[in-house]
N, C-alpha and C. Protein backbone atom coordinates (compact mmCIF):
# COMPACT_ATOMS: atom_id res chain seq x y z
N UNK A 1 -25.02 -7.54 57.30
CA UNK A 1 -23.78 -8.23 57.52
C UNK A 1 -23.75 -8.72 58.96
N UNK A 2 -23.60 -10.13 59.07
CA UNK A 2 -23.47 -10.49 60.07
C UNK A 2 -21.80 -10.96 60.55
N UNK A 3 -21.53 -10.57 62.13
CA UNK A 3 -20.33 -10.76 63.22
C UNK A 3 -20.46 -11.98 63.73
N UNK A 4 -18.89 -12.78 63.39
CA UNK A 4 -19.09 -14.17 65.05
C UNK A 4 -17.91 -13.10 65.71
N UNK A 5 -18.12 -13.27 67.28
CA UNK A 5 -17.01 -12.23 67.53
C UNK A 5 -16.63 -13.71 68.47
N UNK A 6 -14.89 -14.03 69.09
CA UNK A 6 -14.16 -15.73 68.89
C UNK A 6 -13.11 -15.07 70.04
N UNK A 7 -13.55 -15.66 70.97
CA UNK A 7 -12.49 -15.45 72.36
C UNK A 7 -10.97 -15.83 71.64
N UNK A 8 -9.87 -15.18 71.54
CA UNK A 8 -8.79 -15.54 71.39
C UNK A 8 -8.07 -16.59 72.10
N UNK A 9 -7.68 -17.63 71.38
CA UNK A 9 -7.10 -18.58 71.76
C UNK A 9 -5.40 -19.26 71.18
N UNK A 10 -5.01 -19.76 71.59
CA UNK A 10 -4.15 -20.82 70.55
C UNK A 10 -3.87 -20.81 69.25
N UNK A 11 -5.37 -21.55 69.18
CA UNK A 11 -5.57 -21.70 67.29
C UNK A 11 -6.12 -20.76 66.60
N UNK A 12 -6.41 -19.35 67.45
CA UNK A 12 -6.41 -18.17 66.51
C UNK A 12 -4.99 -17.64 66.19
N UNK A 13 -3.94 -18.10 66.96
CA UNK A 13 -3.20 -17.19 66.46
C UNK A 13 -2.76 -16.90 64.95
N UNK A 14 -2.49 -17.69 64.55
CA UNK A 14 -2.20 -17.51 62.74
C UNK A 14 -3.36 -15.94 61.96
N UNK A 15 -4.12 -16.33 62.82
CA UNK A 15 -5.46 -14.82 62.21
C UNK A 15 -5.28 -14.13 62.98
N UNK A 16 -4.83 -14.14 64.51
CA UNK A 16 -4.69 -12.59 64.41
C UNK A 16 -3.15 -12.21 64.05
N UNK A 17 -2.42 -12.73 64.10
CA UNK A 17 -0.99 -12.24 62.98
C UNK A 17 -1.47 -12.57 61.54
N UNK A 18 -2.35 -12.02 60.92
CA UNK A 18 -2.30 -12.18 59.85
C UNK A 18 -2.74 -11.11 59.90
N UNK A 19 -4.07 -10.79 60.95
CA UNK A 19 -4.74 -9.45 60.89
C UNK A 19 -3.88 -8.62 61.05
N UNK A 20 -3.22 -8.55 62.01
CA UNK A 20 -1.91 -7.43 62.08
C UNK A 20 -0.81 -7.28 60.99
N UNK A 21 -0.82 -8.47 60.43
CA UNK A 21 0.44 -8.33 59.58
C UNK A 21 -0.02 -7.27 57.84
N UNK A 22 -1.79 -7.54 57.84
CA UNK A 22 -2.23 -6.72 57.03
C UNK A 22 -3.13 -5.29 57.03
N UNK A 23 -4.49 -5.52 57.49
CA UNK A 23 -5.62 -4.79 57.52
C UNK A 23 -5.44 -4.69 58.95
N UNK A 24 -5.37 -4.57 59.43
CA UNK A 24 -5.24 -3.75 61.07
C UNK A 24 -5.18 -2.45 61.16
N UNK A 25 -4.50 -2.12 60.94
CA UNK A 25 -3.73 -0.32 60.87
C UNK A 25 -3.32 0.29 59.11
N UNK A 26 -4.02 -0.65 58.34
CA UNK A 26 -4.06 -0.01 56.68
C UNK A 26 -4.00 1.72 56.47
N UNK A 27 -4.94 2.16 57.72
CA UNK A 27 -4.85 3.40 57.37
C UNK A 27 -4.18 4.03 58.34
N UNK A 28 -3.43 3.40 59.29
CA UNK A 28 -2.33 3.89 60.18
C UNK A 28 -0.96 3.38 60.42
N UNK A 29 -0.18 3.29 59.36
CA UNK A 29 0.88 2.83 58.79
C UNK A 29 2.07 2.96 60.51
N UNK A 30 1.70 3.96 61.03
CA UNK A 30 2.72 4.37 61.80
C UNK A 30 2.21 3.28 63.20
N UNK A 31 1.42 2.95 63.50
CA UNK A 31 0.78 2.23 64.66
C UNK A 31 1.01 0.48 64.12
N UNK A 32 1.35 0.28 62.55
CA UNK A 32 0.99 -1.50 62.26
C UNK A 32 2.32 -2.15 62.49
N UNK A 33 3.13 -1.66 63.45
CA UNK A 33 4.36 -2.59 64.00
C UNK A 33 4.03 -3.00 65.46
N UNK A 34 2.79 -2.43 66.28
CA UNK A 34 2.22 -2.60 67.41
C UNK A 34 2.48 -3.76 67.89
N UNK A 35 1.21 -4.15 67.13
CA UNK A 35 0.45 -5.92 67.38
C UNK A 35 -0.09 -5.96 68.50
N UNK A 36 -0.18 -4.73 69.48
CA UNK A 36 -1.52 -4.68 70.69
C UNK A 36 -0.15 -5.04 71.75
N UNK A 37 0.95 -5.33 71.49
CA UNK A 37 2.03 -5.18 72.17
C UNK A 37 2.81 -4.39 73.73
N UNK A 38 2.46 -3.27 73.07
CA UNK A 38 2.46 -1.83 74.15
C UNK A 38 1.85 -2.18 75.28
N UNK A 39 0.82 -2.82 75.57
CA UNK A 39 0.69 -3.01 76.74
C UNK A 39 0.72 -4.36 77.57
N UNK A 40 1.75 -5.00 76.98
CA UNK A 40 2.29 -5.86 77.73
C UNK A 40 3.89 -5.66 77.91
N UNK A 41 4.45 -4.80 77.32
CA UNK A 41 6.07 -4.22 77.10
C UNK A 41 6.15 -4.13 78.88
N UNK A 42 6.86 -4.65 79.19
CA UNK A 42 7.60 -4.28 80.43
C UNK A 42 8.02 -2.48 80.50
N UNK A 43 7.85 -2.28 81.61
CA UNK A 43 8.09 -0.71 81.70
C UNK A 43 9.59 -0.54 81.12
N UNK A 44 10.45 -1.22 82.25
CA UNK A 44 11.72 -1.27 81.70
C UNK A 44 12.74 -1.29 80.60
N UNK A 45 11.65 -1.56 79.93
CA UNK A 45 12.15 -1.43 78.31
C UNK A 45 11.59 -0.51 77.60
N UNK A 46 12.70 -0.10 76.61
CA UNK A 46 12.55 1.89 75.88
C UNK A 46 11.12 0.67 74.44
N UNK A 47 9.86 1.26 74.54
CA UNK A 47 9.49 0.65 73.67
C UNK A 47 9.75 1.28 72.29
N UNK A 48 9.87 1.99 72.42
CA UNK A 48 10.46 2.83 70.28
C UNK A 48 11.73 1.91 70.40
N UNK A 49 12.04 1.68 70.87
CA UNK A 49 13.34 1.07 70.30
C UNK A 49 13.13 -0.80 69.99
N UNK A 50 12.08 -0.94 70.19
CA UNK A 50 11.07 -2.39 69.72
C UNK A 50 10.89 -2.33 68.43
N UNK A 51 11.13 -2.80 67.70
CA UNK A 51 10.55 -3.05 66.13
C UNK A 51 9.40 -4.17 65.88
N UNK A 52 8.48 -3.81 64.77
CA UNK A 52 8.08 -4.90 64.30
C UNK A 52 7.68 -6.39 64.71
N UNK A 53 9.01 -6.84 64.19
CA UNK A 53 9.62 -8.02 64.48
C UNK A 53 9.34 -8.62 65.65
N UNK A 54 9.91 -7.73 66.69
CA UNK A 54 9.85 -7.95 68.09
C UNK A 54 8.90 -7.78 68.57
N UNK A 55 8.24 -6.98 68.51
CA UNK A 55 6.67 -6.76 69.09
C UNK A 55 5.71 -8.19 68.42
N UNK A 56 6.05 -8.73 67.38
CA UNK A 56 5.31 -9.64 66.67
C UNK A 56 5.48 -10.98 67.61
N UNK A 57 6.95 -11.17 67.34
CA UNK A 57 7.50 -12.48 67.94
C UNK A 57 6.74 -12.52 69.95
N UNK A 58 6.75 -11.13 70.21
CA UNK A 58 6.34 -11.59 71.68
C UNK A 58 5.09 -12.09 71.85
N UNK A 59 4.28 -11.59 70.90
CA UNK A 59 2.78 -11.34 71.05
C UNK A 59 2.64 -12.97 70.40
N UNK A 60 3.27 -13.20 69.26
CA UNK A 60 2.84 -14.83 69.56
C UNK A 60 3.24 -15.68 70.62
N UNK A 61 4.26 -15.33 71.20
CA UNK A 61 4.81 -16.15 72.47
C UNK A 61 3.62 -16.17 73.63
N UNK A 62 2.97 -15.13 73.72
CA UNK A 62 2.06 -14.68 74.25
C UNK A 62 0.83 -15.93 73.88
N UNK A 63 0.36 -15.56 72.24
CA UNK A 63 -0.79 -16.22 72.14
C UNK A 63 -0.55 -17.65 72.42
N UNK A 64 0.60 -17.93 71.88
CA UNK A 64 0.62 -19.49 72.27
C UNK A 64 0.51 -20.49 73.70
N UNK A 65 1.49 -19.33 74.31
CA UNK A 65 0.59 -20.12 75.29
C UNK A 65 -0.41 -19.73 76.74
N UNK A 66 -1.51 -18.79 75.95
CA UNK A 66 -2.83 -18.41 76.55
C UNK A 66 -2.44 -16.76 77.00
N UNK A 67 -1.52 -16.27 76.89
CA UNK A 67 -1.30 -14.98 77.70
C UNK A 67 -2.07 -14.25 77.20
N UNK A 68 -2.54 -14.04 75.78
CA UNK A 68 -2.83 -12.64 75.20
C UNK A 68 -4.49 -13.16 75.64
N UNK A 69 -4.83 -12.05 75.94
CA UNK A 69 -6.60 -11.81 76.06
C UNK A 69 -7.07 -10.97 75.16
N UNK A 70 -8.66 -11.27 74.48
CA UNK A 70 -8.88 -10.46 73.90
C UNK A 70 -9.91 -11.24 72.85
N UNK A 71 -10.40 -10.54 72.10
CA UNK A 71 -11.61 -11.14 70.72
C UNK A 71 -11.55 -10.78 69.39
N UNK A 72 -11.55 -11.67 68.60
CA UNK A 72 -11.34 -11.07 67.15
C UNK A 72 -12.94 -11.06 66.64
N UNK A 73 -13.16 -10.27 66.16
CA UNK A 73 -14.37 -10.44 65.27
C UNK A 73 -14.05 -11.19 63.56
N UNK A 74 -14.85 -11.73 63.35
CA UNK A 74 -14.88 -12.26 62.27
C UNK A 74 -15.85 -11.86 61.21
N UNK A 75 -15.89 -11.83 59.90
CA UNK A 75 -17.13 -11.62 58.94
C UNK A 75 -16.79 -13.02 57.88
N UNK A 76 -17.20 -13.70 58.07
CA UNK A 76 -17.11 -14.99 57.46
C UNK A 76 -15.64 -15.93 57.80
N UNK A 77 -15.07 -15.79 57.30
CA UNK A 77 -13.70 -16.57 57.55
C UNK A 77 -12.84 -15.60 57.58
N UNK A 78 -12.87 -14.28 57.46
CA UNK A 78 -11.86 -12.86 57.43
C UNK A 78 -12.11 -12.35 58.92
N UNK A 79 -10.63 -11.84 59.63
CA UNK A 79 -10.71 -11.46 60.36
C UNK A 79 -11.17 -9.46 59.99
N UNK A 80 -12.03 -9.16 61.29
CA UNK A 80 -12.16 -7.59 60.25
C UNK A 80 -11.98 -6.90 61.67
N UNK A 81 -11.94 -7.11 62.44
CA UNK A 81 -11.92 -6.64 64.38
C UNK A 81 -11.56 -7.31 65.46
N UNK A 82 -10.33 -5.93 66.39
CA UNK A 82 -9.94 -6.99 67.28
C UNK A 82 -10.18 -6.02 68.77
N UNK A 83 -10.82 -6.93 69.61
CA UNK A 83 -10.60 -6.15 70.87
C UNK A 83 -10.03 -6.82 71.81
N UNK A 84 -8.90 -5.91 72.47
CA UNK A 84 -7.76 -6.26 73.49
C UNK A 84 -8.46 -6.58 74.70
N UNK A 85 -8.29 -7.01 76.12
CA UNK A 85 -8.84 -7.04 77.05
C UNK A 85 -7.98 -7.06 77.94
């Protein structure tokens, strides 16, 4: 099995909110409202009290325009791995 591993950009975002929105944390139900979030949360803010939603909506605000760093791996057109940077 071969990896393209795809500097995160722009026009990944739709895949990696898709990756998060499914197979990300499948087997860690309690961690898949993240979205790699946590460490961009301002200190100042209580993060348990972040939902979902909110952690989602920032992190695309983020990807869109260039903030989020990081690489998705790919196995054909499926996202299957993501590393933060």
């Amino acid at each position: 099995m071969s990896y393209d591993i795809v500097a995160l950009t722009p026009k990944h975002q739709g895949d990696y909110l898709a990756y998060f929105d499914g197979p990300a944390f499948a087997d860690n139900p309690d961690w898949a409202g993240c979205y790699c979030h946590f460490y961009f949360c301002p200190r100042q803010l209580d993060w348990k009290s972040l939902g979902s939603k909110e952690n989602r909506d920032a992190i695309a605000a983020r990807i869109a325009v260039g903030e989020m760093e990081g690489y998705l791996a790919y196995s054909g057109q499926e996202v299957v791995g993501w590393l933060n940077v």
